[in-house]
Protein backbone atom coordinates (compact mmCIF):
# COMPACT_ATOMS: atom_id res chain seq x y z
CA UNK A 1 -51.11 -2.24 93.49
CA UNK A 2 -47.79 -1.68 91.25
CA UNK A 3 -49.83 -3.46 88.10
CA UNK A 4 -52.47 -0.74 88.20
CA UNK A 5 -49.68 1.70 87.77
CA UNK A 6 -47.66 -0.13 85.12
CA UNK A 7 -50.58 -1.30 82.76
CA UNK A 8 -51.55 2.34 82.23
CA UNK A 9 -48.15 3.57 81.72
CA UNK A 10 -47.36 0.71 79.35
CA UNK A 11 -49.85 2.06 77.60
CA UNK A 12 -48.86 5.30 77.21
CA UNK A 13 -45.18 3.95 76.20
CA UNK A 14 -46.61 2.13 73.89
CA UNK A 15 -48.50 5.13 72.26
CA UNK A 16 -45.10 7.26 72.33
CA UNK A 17 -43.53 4.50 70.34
CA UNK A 18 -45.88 3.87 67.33
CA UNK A 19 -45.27 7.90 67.29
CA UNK A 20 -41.84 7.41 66.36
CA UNK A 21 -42.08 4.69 63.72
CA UNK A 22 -41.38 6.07 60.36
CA UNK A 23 -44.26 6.30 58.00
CA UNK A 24 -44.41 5.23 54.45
CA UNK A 25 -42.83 7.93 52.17
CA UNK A 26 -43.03 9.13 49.15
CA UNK A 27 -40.36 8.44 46.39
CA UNK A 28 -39.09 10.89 43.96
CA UNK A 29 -35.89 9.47 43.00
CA UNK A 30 -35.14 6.64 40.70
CA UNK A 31 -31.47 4.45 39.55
CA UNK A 32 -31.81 1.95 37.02
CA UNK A 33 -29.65 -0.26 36.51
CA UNK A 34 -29.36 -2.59 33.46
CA UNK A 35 -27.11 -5.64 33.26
CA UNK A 36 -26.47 -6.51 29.48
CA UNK A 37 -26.48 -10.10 28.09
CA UNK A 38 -27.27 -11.88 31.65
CA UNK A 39 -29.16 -14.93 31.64
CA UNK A 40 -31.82 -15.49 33.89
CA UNK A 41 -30.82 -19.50 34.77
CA UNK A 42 -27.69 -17.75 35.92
CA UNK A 43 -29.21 -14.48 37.85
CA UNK A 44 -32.50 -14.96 39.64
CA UNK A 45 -33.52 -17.92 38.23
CA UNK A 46 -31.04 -20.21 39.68
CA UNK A 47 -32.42 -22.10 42.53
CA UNK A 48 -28.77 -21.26 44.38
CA UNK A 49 -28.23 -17.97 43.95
CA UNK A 50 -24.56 -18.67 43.08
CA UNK A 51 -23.85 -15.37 41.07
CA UNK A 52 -26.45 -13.15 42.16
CA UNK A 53 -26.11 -13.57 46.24
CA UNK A 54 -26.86 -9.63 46.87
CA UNK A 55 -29.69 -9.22 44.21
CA UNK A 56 -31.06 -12.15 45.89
CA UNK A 57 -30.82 -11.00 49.06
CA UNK A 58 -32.69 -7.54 47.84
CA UNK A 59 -35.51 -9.54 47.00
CA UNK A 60 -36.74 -10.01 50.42
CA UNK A 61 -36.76 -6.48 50.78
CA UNK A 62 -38.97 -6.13 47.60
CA UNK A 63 -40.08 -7.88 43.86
CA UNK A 64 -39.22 -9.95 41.67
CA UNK A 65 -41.29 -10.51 38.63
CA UNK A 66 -40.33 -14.49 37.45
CA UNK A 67 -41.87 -14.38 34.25
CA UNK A 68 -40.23 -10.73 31.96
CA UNK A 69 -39.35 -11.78 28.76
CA UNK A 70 -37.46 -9.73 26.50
CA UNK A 71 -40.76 -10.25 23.56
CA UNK A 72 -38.94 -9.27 20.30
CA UNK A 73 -35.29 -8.35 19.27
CA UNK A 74 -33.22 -10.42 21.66
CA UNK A 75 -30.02 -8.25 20.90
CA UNK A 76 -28.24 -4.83 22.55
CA UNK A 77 -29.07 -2.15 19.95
CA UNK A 78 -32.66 -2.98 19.64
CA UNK A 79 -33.18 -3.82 23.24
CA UNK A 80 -31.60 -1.02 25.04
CA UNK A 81 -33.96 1.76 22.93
CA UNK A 82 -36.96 -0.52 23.75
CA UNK A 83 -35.80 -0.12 27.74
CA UNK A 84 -35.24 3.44 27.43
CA UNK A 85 -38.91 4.41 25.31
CA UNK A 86 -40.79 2.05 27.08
CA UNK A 87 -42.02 0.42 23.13
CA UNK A 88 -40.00 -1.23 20.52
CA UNK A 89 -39.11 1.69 18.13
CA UNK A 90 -37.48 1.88 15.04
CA UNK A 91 -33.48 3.39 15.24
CA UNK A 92 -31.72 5.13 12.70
CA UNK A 93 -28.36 6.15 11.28
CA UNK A 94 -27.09 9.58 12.12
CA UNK A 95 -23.26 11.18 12.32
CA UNK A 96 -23.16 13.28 15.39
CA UNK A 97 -20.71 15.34 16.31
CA UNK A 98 -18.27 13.76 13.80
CA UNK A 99 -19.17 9.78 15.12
CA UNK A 100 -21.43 7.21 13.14
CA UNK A 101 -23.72 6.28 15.54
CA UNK A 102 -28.05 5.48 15.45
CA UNK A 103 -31.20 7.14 17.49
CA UNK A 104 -34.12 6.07 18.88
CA UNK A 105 -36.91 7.21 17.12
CA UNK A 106 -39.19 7.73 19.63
CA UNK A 107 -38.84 9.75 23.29
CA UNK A 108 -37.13 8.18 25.77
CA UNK A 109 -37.99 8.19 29.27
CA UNK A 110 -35.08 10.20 30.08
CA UNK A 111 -36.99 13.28 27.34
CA UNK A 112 -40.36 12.30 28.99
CA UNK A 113 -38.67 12.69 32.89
CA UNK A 114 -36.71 15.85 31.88
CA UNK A 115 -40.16 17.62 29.99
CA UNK A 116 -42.71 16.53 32.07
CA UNK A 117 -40.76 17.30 35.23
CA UNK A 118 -38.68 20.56 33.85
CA UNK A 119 -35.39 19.24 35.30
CA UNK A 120 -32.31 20.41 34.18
CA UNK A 121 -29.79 17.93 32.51
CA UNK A 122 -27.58 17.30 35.97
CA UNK A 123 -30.84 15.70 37.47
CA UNK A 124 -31.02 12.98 35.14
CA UNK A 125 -27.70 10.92 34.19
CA UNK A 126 -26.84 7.62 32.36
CA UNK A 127 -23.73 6.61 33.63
CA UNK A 128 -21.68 3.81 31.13
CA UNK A 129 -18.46 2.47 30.48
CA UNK A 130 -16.38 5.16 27.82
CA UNK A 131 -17.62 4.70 24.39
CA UNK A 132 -16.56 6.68 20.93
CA UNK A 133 -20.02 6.94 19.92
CA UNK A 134 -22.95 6.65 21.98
CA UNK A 135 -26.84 5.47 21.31
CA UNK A 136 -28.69 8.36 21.12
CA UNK A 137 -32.49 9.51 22.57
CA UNK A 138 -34.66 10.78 20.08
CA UNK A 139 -34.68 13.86 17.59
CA UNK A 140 -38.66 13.93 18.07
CA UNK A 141 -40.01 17.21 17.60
CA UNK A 142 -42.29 17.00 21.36
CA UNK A 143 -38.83 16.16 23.05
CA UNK A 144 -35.66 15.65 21.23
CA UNK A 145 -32.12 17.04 22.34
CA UNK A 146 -33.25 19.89 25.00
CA UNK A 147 -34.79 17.06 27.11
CA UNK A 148 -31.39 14.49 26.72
CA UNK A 149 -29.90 13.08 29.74
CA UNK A 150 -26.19 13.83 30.62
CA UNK A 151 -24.07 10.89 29.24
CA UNK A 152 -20.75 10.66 31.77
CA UNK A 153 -19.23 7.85 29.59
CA UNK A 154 -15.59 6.87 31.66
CA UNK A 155 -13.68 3.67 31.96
CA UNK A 156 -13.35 0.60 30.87
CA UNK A 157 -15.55 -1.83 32.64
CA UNK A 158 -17.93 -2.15 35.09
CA UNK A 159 -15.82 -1.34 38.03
CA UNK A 160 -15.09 1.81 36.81
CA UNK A 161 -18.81 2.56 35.81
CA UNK A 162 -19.35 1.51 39.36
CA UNK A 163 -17.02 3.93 40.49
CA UNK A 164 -17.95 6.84 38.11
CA UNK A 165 -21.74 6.00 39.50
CA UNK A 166 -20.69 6.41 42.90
CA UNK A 167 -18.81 9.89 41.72
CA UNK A 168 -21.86 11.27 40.29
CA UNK A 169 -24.02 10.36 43.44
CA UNK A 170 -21.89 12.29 45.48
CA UNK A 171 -21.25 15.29 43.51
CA UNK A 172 -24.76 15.76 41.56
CA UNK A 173 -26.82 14.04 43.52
CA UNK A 174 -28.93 13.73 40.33
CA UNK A 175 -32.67 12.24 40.97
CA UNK A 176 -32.84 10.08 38.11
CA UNK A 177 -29.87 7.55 37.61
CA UNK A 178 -29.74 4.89 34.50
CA UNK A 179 -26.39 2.96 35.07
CA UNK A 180 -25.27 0.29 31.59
CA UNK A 181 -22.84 -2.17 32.67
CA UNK A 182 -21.54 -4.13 29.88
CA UNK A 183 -19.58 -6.79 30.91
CA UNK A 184 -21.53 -10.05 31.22
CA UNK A 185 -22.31 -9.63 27.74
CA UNK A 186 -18.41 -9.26 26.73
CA UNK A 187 -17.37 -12.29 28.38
CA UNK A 188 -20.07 -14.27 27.48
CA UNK A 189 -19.26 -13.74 23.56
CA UNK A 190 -15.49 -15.09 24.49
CA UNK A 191 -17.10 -18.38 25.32
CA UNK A 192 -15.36 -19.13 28.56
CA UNK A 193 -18.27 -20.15 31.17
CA UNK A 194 -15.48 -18.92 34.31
CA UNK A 195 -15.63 -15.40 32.59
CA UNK A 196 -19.37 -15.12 31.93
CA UNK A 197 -19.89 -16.31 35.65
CA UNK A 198 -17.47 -13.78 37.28
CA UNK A 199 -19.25 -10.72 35.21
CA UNK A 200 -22.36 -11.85 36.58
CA UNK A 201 -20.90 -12.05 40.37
CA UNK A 202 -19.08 -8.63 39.48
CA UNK A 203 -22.65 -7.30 38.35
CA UNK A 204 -24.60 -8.57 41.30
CA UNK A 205 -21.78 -6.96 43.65
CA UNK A 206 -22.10 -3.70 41.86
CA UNK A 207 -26.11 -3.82 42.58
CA UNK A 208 -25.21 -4.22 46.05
CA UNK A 209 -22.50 -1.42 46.42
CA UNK A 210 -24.77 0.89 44.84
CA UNK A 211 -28.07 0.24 46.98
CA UNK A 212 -26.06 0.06 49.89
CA UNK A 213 -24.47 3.75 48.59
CA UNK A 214 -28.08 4.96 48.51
CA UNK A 215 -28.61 3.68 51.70
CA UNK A 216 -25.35 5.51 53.51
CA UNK A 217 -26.90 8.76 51.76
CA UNK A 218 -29.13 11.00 53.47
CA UNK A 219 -30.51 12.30 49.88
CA UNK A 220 -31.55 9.08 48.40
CA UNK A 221 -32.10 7.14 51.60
CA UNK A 222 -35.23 5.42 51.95
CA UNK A 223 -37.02 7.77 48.70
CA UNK A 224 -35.42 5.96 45.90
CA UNK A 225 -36.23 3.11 43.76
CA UNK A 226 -33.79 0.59 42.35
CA UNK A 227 -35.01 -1.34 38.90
CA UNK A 228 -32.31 -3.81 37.67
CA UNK A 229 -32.74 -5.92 34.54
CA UNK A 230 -31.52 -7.06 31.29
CA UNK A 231 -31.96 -5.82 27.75
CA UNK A 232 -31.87 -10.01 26.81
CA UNK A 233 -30.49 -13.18 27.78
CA UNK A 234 -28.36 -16.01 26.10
CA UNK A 235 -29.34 -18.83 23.76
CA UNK A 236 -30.36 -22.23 26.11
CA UNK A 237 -27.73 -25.01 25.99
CA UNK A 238 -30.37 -26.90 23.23
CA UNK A 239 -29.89 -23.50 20.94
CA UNK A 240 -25.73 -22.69 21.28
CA UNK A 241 -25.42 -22.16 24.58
CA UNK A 242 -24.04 -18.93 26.39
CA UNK A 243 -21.59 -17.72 23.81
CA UNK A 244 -24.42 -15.82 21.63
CA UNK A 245 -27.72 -14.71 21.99
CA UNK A 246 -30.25 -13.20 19.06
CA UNK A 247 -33.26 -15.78 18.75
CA UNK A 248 -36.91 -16.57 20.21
CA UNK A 249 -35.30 -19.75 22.60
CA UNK A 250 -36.12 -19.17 26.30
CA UNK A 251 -32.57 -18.53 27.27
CA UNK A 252 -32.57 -15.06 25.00
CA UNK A 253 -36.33 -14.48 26.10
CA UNK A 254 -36.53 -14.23 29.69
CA UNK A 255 -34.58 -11.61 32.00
CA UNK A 256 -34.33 -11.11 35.52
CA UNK A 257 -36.17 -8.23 37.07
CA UNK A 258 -35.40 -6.58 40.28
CA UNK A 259 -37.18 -3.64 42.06
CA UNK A 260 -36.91 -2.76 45.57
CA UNK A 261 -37.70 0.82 47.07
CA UNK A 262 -40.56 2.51 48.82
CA UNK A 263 -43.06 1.98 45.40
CA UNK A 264 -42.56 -1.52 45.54
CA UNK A 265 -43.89 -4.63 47.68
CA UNK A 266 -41.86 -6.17 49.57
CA UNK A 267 -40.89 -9.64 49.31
CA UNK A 268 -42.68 -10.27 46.87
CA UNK A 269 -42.50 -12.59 43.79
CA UNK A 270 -44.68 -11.81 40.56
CA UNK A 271 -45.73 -14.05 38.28
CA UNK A 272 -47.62 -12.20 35.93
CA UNK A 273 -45.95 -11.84 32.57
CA UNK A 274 -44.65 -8.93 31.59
CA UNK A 275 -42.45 -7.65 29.08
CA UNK A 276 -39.38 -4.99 28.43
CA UNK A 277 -40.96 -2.28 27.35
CA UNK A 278 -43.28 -2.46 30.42
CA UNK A 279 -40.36 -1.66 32.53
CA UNK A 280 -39.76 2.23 31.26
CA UNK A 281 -43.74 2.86 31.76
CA UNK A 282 -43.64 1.56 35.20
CA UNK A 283 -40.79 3.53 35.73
CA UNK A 284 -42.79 6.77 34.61
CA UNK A 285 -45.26 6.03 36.55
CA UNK A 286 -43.82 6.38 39.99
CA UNK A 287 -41.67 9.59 39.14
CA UNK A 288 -45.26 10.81 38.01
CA UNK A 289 -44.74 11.09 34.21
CA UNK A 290 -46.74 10.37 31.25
CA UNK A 291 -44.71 8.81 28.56
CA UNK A 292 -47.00 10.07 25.82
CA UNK A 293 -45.84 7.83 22.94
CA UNK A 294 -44.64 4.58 24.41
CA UNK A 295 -47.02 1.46 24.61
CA UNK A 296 -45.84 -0.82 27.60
CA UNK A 297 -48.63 -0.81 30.71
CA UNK A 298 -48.06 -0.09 34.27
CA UNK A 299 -46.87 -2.59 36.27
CA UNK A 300 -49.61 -2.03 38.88
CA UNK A 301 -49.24 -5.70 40.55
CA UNK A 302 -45.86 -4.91 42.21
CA UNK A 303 -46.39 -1.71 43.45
CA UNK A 304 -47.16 -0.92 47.12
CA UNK A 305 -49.24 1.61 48.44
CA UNK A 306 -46.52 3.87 47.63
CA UNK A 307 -46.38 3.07 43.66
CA UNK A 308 -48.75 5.80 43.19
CA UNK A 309 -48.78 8.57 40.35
CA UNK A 310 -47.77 12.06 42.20
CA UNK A 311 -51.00 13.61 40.82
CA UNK A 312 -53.15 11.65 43.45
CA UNK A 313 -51.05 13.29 46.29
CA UNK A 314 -51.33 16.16 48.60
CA UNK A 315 -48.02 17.14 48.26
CA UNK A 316 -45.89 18.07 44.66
CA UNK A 317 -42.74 19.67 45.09
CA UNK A 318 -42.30 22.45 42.41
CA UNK A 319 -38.65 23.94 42.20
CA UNK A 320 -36.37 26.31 44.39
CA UNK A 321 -34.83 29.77 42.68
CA UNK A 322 -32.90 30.79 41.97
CA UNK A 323 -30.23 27.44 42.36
CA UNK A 324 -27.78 27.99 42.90
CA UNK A 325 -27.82 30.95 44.54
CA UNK A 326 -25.66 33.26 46.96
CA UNK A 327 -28.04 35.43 48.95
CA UNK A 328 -31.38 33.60 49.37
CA UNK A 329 -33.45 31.25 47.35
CA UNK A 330 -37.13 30.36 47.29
CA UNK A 331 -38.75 27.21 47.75
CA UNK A 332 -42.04 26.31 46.14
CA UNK A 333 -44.66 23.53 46.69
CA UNK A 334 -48.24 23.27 46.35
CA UNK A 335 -50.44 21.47 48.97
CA UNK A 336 -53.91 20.06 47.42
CA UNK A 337 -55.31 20.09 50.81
CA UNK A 338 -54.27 21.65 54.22
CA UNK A 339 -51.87 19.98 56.28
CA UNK A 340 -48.75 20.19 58.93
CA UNK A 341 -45.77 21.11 56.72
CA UNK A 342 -42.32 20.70 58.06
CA UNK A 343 -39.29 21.77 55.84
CA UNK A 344 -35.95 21.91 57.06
CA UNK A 345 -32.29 22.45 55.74
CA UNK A 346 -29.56 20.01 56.09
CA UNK A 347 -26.04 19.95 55.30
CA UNK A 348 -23.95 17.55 53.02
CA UNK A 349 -23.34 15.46 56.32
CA UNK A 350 -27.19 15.11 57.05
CA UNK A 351 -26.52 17.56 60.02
CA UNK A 352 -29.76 19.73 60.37
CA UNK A 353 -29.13 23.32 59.63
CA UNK A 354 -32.24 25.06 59.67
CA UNK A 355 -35.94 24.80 60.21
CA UNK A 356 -37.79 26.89 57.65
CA UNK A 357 -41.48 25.83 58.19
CA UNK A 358 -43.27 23.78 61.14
CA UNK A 359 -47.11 24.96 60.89
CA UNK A 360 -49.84 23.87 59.41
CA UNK A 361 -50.35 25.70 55.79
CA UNK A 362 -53.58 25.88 53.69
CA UNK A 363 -54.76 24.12 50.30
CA UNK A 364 -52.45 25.96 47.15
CA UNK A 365 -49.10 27.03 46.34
CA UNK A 366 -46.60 27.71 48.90
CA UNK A 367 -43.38 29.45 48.89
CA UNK A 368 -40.73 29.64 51.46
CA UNK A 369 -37.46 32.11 51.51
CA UNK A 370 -34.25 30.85 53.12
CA UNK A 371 -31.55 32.99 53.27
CA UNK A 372 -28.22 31.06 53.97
CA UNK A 373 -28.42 31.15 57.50
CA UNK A 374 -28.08 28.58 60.34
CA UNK A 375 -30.65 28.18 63.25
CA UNK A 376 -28.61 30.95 65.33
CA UNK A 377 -28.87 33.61 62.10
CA UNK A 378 -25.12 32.46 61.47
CA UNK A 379 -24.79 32.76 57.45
CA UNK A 380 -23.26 29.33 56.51
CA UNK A 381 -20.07 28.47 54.23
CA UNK A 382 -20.85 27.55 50.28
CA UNK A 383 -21.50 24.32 49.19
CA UNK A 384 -23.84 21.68 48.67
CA UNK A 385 -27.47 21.66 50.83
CA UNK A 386 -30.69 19.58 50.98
CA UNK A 387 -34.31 20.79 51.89
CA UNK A 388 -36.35 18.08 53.43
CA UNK A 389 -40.07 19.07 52.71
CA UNK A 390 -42.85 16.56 54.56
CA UNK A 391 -46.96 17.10 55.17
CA UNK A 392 -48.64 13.91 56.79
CA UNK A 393 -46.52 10.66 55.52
CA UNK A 394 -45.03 12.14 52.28
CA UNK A 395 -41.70 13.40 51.68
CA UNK A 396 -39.84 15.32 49.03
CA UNK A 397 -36.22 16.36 49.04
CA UNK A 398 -34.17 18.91 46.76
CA UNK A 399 -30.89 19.57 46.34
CA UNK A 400 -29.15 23.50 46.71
CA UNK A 401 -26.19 24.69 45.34
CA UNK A 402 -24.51 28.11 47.52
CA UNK A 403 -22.37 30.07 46.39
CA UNK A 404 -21.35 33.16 48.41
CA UNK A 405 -19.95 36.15 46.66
């Protein structure tokens, strides 16, 4: 007699439950991180995972491609503009602002992101060790300066670009991250395999630190993607060994590379050869823009259901203004087809401040007002705020800035 009570309401438990698991979201935020001079027998491609224990560990939680091969100049200042414009372009000589320095000739992903997306320069930041005179983006006249990331150059090493990463996370909360760390390619030039090892361990902790930041974060949680490779690797012991790097041997060629996030598969191993400049286009790709002159290809084999290009969605997030603001501020998205919208406000801490919309909403562009005011029509303190914005399984967040009079 008690079963035919308890199968029916097991049942219904069980219905209540699959409720509550969280659906596959959308990402719109993106941290790239590249590790300079590694070599892949020493990162993912050693069988024991000595160096690399946390990037290892990440790759049960989503790719690793086994076969990306840096496929030309197997050196920094040809490599890193290849990584940032998604092709191998040409660099040249410029003074700027007083320093000797070179620029890529063609855009860069951070000009493509910044155009394509109309962010402002605080959303998109490359974060790197201090430097007299940085690599530049482009001058091209379809992007060029007005679509430039912000450099925050500080420190000495790794740690401290670590630390200044962290900093900018917290402060900014910028959606599009590119972190340089340096090291591994400084010690392995000394020639002392100890040194060269520890950079790499150092490296692979940072990874770590930093995904596990994203994870503490209620901003970035579970909507950003983490890329982490190399611009090359190091010559093979049968070509000099670790101390250099420049040539067509294996050791410069092939690279490790890393992506885990909501666009990618999970534990997953590719095998499909790629190359560097396919990493930028991917990259585009999932923050849904078109990096007009680059000529790397999608990266379609890694990507989960997720990986897809925001225009095939139902839901695009289009800006809030004016931000930041003191009195009220407007929110605007555009739904391609009607659905159950549900934006709400949250503070710094992830508390939930306010619900703003909870109704289902017709096909085109919406906008919603939100004047600085708690659930109880309290007007809240200044500072830092998040709108959560979700219709059916996708999410988008955005950041506001208050400032009362």
């Amino acid at each position: 007699m008690v079963q035919q009570y308890l199968k029916p309401l097991f049942f219904l438990i069980l219905f209540f439950a699959l409720q509550t698991i969280p659906k596959a979201q959308s990402s719109d935020k993106m941290v790239i991180i590249i590790i300079d001079g590694a070599r892949y027998s020493e990162t993912l491609g050693d069988a024991t995972h000595t160096y690399t224990p946390r990037m290892w560990g990440l790759t049960s939680q989503g790719t690793m491609v086994s076969n990306f091969t840096n496929n030309n100049y197997t050196y920094t200042s040809r490599a890193i503009p290849a990584l940032w414009c998604g092709a191998w372009t040409d660099v040249q000589s410029i003074t700027y602002n007083g320093s000797s320095t070179q620029y890529a000739v063609l855009p860069t992903i951070f000009e493509y992101y910044r155009k394509d997306k109309s962010m402002p320069a605080n959303e998109c930041v490359y974060v790197t060790k201090y430097l007299t005179s940085l690599w530049l983006p482009s001058f091209d006249a379809d992007y060029g300066e007005n679509y430039w990331p912000t450099f925050h150059s500080v420190g000495n090493n790794d740690k401290d670009v670590a630390t200044q990463a962290q900093l900018v996370m917290d402060n900014s909360h910028p959606h599009f991250l590119w972190v340089y760390l340096a090291d591994v390619d400084h010690a392995g030039h000394l020639g002392v395999w100890s040194g060269y090892t520890k950079a790499i361990y150092s490296a692979d902790s940072i990874v770590g630190l930093l995904w596990d930041k994203l994870q503490a974060d209620p901003f970035y949680k579970d909507l950003t993607n983490l890329i982490v490779t190399n611009d090359h690797g190091r010559h093979d012991d049968t070509h000099g060994g670790f101390q250099g790097h420049g040539c067509s041997c294996d050791g410069c060629r092939q690279i490790e590379f890393l992506a885990v996030g909501p666009s990618f598969k999970q534990n997953y191993v590719s095998s499909q050869s790629r190359i560097l400049p396919d990493m930028a286009v991917t990259a585009s790709y999932i923050l849904g823009v078109n990096p007009s002159k680059s000529t790397g290809t999608v990266m379609y084999e890694i990507l989960s259901s997720n990986g897809v290009n925001q225009e095939t969605e139902t839901l695009t997030l289009n800006s809030s203004f004016p931000n930041p603001f003191s009195t009220r501020t407007t929110i605007q998205y555009f739904l391609n087809k009607p659905g159950f919208v549900n934006l709400d406000i949250y503070s710094i801490t992830g508390e939930k401040i306010r619900v703003l919309v909870n109704e289902t909403q017709n096909y085109g562009l919406q906008t919603t007002d939100w004047n600085a005011t708690n659930s109880q029509g309290q007007r809240v303190p200044s500072g830092i705020y998040f709108y959560r914005l979700q219709s059916g399984s996708q999410i988008k967040t955005g950041k506001l800035i208050l400032m009362n009079n």
